[in-house]
C-alpha atoms as a PDB file:
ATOM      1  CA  UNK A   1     -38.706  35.282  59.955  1.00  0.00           C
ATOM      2  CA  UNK A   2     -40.318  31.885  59.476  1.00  0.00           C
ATOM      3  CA  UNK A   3     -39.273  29.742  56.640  1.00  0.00           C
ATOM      4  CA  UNK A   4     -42.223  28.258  54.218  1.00  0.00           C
ATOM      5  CA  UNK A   5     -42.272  24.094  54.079  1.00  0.00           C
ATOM      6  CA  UNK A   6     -43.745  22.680  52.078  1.00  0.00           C
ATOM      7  CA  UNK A   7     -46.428  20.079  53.560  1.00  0.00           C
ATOM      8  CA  UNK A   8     -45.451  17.108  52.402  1.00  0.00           C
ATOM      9  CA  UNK A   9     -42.114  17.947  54.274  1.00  0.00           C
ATOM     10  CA  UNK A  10     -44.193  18.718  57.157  1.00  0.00           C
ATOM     11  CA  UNK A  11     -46.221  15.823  56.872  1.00  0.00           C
ATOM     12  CA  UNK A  12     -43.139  13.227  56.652  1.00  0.00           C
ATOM     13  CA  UNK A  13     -41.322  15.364  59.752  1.00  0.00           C
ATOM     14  CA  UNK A  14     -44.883  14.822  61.725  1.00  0.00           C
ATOM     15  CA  UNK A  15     -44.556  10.909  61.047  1.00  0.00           C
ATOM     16  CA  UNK A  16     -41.022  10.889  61.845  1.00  0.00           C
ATOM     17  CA  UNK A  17     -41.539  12.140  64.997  1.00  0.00           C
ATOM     18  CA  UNK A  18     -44.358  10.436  66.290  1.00  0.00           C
ATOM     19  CA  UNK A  19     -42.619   7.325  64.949  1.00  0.00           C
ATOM     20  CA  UNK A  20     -39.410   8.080  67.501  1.00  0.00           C
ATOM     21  CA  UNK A  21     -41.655   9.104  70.394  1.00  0.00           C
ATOM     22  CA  UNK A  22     -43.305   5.906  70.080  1.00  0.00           C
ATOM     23  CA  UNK A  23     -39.994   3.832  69.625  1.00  0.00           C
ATOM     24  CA  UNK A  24     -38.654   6.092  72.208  1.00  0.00           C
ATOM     25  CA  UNK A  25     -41.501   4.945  74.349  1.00  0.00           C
ATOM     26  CA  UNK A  26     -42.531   8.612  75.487  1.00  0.00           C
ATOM     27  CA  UNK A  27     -45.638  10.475  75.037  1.00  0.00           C
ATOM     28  CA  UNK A  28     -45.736  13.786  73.338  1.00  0.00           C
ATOM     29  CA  UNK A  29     -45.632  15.608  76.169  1.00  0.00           C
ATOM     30  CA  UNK A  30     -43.074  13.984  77.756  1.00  0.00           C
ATOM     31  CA  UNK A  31     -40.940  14.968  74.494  1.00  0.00           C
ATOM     32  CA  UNK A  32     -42.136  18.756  75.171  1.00  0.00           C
ATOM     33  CA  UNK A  33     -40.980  18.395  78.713  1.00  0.00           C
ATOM     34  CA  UNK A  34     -37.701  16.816  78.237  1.00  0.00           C
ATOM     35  CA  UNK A  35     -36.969  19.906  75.030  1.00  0.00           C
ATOM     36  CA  UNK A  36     -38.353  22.152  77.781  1.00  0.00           C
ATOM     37  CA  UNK A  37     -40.855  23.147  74.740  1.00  0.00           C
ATOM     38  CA  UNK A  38     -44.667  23.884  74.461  1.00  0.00           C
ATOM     39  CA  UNK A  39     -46.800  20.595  74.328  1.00  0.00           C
ATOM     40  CA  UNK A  40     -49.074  22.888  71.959  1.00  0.00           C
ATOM     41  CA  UNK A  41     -45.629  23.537  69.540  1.00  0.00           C
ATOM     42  CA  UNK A  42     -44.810  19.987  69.568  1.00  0.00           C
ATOM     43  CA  UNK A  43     -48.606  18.576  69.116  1.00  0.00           C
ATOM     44  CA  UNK A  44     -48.884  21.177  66.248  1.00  0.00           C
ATOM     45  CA  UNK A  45     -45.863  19.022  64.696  1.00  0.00           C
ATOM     46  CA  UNK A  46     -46.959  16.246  65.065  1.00  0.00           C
ATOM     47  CA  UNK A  47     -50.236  17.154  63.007  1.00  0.00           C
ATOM     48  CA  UNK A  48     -48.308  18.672  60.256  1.00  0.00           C
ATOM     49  CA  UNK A  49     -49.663  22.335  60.649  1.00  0.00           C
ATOM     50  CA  UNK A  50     -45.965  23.586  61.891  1.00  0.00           C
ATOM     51  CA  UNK A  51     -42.219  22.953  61.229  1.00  0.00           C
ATOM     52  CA  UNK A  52     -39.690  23.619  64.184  1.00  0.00           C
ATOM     53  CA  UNK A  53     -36.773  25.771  64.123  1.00  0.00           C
ATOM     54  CA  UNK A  54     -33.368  24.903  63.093  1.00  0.00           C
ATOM     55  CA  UNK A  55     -32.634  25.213  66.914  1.00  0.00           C
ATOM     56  CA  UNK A  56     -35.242  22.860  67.828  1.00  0.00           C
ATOM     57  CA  UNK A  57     -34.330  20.544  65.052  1.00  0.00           C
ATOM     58  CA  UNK A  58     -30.833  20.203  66.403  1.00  0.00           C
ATOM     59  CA  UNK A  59     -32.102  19.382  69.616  1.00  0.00           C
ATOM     60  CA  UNK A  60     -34.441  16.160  68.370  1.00  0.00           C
ATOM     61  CA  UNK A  61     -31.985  15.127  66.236  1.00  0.00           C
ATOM     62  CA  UNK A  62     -29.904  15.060  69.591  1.00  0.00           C
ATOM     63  CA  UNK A  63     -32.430  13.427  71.833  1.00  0.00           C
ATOM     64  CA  UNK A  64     -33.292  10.804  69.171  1.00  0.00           C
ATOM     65  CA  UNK A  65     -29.913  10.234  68.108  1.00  0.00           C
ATOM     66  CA  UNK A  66     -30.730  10.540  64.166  1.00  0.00           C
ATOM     67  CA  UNK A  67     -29.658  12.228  61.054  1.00  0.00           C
ATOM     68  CA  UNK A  68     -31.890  15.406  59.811  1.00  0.00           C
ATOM     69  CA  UNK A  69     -32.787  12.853  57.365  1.00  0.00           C
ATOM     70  CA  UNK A  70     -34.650  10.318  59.258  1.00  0.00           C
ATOM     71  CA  UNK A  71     -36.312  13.118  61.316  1.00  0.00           C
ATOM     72  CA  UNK A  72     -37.517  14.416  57.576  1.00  0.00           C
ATOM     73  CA  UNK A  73     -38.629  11.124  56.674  1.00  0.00           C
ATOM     74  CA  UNK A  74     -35.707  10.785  53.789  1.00  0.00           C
ATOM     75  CA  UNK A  75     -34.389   7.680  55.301  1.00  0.00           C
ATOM     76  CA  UNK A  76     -35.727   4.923  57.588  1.00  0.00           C
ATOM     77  CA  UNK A  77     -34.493   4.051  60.962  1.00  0.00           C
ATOM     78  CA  UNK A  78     -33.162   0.727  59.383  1.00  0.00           C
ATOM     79  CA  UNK A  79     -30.960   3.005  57.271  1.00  0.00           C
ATOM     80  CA  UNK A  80     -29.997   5.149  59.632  1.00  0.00           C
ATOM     81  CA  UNK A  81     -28.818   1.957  61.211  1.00  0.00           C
ATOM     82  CA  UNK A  82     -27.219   0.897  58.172  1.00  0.00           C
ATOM     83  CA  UNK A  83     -25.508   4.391  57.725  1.00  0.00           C
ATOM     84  CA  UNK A  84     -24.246   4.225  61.401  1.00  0.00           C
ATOM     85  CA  UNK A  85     -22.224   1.109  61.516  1.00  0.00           C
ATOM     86  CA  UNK A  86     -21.138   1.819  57.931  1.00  0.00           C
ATOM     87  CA  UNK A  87     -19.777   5.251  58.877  1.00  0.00           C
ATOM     88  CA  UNK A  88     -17.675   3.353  61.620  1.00  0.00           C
ATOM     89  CA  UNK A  89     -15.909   0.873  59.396  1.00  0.00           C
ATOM     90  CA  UNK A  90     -11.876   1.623  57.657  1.00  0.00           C
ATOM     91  CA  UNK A  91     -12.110   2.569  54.171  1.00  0.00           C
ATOM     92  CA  UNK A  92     -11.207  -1.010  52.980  1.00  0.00           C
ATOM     93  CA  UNK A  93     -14.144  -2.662  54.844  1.00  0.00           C
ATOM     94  CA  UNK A  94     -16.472  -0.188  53.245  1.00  0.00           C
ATOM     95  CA  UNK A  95     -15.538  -1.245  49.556  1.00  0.00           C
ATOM     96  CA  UNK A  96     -16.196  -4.471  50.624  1.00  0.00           C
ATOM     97  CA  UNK A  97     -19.315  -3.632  51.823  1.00  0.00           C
ATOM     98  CA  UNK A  98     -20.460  -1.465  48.884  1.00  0.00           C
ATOM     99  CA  UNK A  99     -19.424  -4.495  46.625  1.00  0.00           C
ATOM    100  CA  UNK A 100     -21.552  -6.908  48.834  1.00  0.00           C
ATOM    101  CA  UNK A 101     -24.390  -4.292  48.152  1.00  0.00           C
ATOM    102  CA  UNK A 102     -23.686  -4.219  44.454  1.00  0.00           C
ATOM    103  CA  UNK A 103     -24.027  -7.813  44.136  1.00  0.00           C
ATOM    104  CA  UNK A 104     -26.887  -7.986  45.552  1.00  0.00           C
ATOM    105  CA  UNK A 105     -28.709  -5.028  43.969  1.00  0.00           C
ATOM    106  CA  UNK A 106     -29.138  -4.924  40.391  1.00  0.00           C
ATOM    107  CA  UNK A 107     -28.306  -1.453  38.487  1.00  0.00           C
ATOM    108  CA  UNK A 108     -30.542  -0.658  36.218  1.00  0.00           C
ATOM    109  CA  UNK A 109     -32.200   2.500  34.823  1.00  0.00           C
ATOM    110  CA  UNK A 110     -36.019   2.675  34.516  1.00  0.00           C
ATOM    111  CA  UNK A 111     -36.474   3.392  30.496  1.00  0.00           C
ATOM    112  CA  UNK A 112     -33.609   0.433  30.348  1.00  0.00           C
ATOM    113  CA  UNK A 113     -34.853  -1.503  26.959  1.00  0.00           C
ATOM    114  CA  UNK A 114     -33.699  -5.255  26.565  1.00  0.00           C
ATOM    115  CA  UNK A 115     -34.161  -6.503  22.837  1.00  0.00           C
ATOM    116  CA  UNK A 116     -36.697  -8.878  24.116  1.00  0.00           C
ATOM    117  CA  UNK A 117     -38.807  -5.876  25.203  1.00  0.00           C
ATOM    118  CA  UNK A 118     -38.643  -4.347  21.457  1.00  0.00           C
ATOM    119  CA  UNK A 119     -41.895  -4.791  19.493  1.00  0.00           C
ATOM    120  CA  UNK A 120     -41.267  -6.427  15.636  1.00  0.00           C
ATOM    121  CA  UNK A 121     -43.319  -3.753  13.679  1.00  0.00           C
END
């Protein structure tokens, strides 16, 4: 039984592939010959009008070395990168680095209201 996704999951998945292939510096069909899968399955992917199985999915995320998430277009490769080396570190060195982070990135929430943004009425 085939699972419904939604196309803008389909569409991000198509860019995220063709975004690998290309860093990866193989063509489309080279990916469907190294999977040992249909070039037509894996062009159809690529133009957003089907989704692979979860079988399939494991084995891209495998080739490419990425989380589900990049391949779904959640996360960049940057982040992936980010994630990676971050995974790697002791718990103390990632404190550090999530304070580095917090420094550096300011919290706020989007209907945040300053008293300089309130109108006098």
């Amino acid at each position: 039984m085939a699972t419904k996704i939604n196309s803008r999951i389909r569409q991000q998945f198509a860019i995220s592939i063709a975004k690998l292939a290309l860093e990866r510096g193989v063509t489309l069909k080279e990916l469907a010959d190294i999977l040992n899968l249909s070039y037509s399955g894996v062009s159809r992917w690529t133009r957003g009008e089907t989704f692979p199985t979860p079988e399939v999915i494991d084995k891209l995320q495998d080739y490419f070395k990425v989380p589900i998430a990049q391949l779904l277009g959640e996360i960049t490769s940057l982040e992936s990168g980010i994630l990676k080396v971050v995974s790697q570190l002791d718990q103390d060195d990632k404190v550090k680095v999530l304070d580095f982070a917090l420094q550096h990135v300011p919290l706020t929430t989007p209907n945040q209201n300053t008293d300089s943004d309130k109108s006098n009425t």
